[in-house]
C-alpha atoms as a PDB file:
ATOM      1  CA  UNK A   1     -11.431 -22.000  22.149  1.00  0.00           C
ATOM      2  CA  UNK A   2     -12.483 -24.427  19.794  1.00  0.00           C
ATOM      3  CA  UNK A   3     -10.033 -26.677  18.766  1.00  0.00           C
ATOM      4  CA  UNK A   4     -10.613 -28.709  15.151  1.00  0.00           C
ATOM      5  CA  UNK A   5      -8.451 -31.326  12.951  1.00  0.00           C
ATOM      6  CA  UNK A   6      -9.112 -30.153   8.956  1.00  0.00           C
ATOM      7  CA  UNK A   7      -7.105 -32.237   6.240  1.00  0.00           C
ATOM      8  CA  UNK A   8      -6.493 -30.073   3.358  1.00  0.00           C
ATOM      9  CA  UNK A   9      -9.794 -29.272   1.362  1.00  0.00           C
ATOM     10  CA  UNK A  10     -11.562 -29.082   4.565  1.00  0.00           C
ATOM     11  CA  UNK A  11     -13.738 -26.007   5.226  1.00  0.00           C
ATOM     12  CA  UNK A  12     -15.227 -24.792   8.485  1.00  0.00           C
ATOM     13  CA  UNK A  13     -17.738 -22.294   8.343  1.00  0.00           C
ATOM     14  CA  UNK A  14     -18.900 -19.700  11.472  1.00  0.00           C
ATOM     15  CA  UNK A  15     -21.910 -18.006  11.252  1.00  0.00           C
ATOM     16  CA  UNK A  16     -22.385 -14.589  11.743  1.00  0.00           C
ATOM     17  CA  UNK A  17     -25.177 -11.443  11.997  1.00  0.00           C
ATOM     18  CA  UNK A  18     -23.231 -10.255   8.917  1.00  0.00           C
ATOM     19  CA  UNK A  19     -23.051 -13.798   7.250  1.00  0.00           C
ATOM     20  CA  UNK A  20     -20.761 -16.273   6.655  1.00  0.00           C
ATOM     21  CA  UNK A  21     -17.141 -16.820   7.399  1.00  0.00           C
ATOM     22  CA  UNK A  22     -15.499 -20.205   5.363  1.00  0.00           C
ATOM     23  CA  UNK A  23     -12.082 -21.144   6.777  1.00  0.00           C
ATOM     24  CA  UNK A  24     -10.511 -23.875   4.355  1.00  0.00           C
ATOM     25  CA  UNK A  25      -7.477 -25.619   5.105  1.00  0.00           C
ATOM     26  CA  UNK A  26      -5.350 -25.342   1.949  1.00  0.00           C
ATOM     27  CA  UNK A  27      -2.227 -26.810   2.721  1.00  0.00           C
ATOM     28  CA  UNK A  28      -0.329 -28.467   5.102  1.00  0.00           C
ATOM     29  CA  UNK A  29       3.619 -28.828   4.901  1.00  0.00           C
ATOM     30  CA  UNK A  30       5.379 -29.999   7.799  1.00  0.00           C
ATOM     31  CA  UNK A  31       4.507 -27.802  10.680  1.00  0.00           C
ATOM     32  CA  UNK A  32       3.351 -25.109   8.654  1.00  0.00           C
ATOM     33  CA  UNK A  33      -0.499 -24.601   7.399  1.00  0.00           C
ATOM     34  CA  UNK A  34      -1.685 -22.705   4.553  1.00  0.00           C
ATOM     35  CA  UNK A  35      -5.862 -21.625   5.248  1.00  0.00           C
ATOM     36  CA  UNK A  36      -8.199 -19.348   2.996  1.00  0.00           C
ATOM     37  CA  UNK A  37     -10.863 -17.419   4.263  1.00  0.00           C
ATOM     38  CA  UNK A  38     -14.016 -15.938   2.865  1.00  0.00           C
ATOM     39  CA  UNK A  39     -15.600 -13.269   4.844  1.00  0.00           C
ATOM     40  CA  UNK A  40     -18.468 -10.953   4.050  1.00  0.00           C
ATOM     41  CA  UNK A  41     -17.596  -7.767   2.664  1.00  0.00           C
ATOM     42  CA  UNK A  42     -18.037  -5.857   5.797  1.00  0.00           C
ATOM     43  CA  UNK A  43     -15.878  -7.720   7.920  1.00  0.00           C
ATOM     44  CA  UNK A  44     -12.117  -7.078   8.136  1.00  0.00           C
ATOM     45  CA  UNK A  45      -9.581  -9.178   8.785  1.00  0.00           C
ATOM     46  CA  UNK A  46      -5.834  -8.677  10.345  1.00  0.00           C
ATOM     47  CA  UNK A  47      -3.539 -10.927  11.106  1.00  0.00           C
ATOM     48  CA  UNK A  48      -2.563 -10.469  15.133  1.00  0.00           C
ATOM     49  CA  UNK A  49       0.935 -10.140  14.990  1.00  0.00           C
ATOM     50  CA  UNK A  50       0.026  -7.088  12.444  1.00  0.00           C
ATOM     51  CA  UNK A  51      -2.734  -5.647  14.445  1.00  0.00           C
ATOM     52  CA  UNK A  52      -0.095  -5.728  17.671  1.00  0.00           C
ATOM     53  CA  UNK A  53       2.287  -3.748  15.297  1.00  0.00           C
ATOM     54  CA  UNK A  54       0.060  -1.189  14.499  1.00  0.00           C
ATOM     55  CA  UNK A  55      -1.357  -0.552  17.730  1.00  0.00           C
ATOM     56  CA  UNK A  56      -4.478   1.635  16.715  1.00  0.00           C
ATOM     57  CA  UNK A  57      -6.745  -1.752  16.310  1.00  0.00           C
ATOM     58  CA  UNK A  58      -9.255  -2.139  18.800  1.00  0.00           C
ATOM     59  CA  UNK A  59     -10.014  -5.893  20.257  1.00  0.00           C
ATOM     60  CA  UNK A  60     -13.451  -5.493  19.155  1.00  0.00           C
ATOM     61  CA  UNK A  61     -13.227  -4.514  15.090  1.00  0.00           C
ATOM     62  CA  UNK A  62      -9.818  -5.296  13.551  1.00  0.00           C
ATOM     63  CA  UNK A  63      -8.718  -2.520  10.771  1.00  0.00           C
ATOM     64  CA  UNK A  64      -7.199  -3.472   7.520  1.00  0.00           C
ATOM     65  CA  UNK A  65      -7.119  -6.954   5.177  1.00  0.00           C
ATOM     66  CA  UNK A  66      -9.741  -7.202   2.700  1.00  0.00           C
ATOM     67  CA  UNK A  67     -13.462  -9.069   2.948  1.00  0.00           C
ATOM     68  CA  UNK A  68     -15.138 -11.043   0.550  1.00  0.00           C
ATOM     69  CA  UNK A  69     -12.340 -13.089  -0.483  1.00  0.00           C
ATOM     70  CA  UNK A  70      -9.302 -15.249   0.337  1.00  0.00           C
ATOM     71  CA  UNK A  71      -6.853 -13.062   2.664  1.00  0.00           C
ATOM     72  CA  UNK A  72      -3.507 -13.080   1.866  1.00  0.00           C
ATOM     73  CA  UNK A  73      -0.259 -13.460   3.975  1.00  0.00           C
END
């Protein structure tokens, strides 16, 4: 596991086959951090704690969220 500081405004981006993925840091109150995330359209994103819900996710290819744009809570 890679472990980073980001101040708010910071982005991170991992590279992919399918392109890239920008992680920015958007804000940071007390213990709690706000991030945004860009992903191509053909990747999904779920948070865990959903995905561990649901049960039908595979560890491989998450189900559900949206791609191309921020993901929301």
């Amino acid at each position: 596991m890679l472990v980073l500081s980001r101040f708010p405004g910071e982005v991170v981006d991992v590279y992919t086959e399918h392109g890239v993925i920008s992680i920015m840091v958007t804000r940071v109150v007390g213990q709690q951090v706000r991030l945004g995330i860009t992903v191509p359209p053909e990747c999904k994103i779920l948070r865990r704690e959903l995905k561990e819900v649901a049960g039908g996710a595979s560890e491989s290819k998450s189900t559900g969220g949206a791609g191309g744009g921020p993901a929301q809570q």
